[in-house]
C-alpha atoms as a PDB file:
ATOM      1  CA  UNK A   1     -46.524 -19.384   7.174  1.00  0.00           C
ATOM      2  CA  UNK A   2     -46.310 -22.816   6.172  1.00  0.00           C
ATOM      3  CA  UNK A   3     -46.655 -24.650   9.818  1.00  0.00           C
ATOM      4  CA  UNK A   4     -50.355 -22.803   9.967  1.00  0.00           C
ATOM      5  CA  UNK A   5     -51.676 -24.632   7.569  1.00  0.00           C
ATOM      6  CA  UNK A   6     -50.788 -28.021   8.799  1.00  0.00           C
ATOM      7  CA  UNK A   7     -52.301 -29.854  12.037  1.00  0.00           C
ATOM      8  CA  UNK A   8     -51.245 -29.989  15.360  1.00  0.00           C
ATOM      9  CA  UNK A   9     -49.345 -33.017  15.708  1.00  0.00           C
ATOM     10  CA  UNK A  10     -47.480 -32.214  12.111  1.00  0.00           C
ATOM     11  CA  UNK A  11     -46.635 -29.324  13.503  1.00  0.00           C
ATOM     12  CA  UNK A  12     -45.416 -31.134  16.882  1.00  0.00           C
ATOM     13  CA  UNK A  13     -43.408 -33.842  14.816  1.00  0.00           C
ATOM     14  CA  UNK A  14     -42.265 -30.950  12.041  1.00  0.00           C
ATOM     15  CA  UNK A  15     -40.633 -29.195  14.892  1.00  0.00           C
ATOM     16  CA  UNK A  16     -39.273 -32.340  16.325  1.00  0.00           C
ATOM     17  CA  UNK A  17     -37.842 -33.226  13.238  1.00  0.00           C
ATOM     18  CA  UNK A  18     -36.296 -29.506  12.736  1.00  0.00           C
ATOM     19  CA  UNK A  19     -34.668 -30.016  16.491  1.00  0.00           C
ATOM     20  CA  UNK A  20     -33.088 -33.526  16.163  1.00  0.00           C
ATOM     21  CA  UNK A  21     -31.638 -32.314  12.796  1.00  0.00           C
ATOM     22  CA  UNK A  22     -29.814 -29.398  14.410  1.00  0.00           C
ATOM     23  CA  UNK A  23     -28.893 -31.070  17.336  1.00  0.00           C
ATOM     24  CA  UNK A  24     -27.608 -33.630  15.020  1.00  0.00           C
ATOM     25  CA  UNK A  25     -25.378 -30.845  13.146  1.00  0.00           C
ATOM     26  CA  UNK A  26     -24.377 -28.962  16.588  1.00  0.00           C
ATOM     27  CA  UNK A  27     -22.918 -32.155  17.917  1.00  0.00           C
ATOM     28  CA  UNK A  28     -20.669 -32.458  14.823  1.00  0.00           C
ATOM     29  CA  UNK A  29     -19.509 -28.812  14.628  1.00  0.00           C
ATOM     30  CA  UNK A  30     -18.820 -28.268  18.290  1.00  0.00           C
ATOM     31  CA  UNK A  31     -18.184 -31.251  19.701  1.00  0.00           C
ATOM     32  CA  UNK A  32     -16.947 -33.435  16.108  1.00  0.00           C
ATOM     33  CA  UNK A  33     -19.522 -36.688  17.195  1.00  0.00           C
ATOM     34  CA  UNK A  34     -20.684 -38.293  14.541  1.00  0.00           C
ATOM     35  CA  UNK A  35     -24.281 -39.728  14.553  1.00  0.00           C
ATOM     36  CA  UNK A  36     -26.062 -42.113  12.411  1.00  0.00           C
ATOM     37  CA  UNK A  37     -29.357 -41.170  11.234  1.00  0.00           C
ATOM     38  CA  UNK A  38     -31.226 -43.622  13.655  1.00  0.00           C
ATOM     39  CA  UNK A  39     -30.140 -41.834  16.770  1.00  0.00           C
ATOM     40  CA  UNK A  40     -32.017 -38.787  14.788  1.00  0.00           C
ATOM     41  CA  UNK A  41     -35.076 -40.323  14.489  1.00  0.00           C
ATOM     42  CA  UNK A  42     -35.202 -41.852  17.493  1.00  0.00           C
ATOM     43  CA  UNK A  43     -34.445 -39.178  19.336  1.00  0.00           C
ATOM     44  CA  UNK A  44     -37.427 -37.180  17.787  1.00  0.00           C
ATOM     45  CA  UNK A  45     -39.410 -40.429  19.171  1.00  0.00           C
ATOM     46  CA  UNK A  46     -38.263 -39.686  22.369  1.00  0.00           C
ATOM     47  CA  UNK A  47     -38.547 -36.148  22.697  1.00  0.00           C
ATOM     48  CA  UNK A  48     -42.630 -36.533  21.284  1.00  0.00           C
ATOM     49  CA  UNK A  49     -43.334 -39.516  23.658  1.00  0.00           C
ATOM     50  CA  UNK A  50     -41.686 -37.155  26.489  1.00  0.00           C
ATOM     51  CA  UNK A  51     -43.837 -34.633  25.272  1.00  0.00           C
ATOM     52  CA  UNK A  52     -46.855 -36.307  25.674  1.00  0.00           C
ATOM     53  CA  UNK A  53     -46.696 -37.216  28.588  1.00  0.00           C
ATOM     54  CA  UNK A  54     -45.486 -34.139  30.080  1.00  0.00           C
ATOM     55  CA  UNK A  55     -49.020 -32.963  28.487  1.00  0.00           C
ATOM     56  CA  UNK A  56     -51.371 -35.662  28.939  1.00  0.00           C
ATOM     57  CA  UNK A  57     -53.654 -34.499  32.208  1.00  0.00           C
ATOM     58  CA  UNK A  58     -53.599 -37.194  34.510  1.00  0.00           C
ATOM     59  CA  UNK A  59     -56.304 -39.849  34.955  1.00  0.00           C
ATOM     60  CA  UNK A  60     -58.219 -40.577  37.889  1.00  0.00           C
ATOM     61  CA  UNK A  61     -59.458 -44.019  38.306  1.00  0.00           C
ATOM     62  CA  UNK A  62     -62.661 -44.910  40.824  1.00  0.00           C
ATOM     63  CA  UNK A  63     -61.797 -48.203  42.569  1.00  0.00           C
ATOM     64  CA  UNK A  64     -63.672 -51.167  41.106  1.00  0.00           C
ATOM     65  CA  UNK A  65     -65.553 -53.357  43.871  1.00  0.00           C
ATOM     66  CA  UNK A  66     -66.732 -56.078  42.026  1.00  0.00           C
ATOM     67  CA  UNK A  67     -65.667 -59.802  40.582  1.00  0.00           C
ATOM     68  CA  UNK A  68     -63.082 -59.036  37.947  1.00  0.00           C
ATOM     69  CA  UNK A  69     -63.587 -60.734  34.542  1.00  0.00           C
ATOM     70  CA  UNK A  70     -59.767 -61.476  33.392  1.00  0.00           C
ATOM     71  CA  UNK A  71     -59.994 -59.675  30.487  1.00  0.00           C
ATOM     72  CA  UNK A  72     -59.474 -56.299  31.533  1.00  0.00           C
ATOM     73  CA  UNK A  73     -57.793 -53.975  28.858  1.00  0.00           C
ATOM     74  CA  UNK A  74     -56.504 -50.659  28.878  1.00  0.00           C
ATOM     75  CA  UNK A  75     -56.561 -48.582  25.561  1.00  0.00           C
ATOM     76  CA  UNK A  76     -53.068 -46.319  25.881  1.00  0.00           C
ATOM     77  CA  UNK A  77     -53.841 -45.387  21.511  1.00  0.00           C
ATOM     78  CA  UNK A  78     -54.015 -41.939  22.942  1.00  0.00           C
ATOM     79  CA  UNK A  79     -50.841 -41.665  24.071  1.00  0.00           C
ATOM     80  CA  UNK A  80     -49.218 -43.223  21.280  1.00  0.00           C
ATOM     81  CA  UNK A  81     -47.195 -42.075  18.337  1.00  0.00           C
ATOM     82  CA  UNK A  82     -48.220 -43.125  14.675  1.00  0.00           C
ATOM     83  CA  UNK A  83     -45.093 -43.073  12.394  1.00  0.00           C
END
């Protein structure tokens, strides 16, 4: 099968892509909406960030109890999307 030899998050976003388009399709058969190709995409956006966080374990942070510098930066690259 085709989806075996690809990585996880192709597979993720390949399946995405396969839902949005037939959501797209069942909302103009059944219910005659019509939908530009934006809402597609973005709703494959949506549905991966949703995913993600429904499967990112939580965190747990320690309390920090010390002078804080200003400059403190969280890296969120994990959680993000490349398109």
């Amino acid at each position: 099968m085709l989806l075996r030899n690809l990585n996880v998050d192709f597979q993720q976003r390949f399946a995405s892509i396969l839902w949005s388009l037939w959501k797209h399709r069942n909302l103009k058969l059944w219910q005659n909406e019509q939908e530009l190709s934006v809402h597609v995409v973005e709703r494959v956006k949506n549905l991966m960030v949703g995913w993600l966080a429904a499967h990112t374990p939580p965190t747990t942070t320690t309390p920090h109890h010390g002078p804080t510098s200003g400059n403190h930066t969280s890296d969120h690259s994990a959680n993000t999307i490349k398109w």
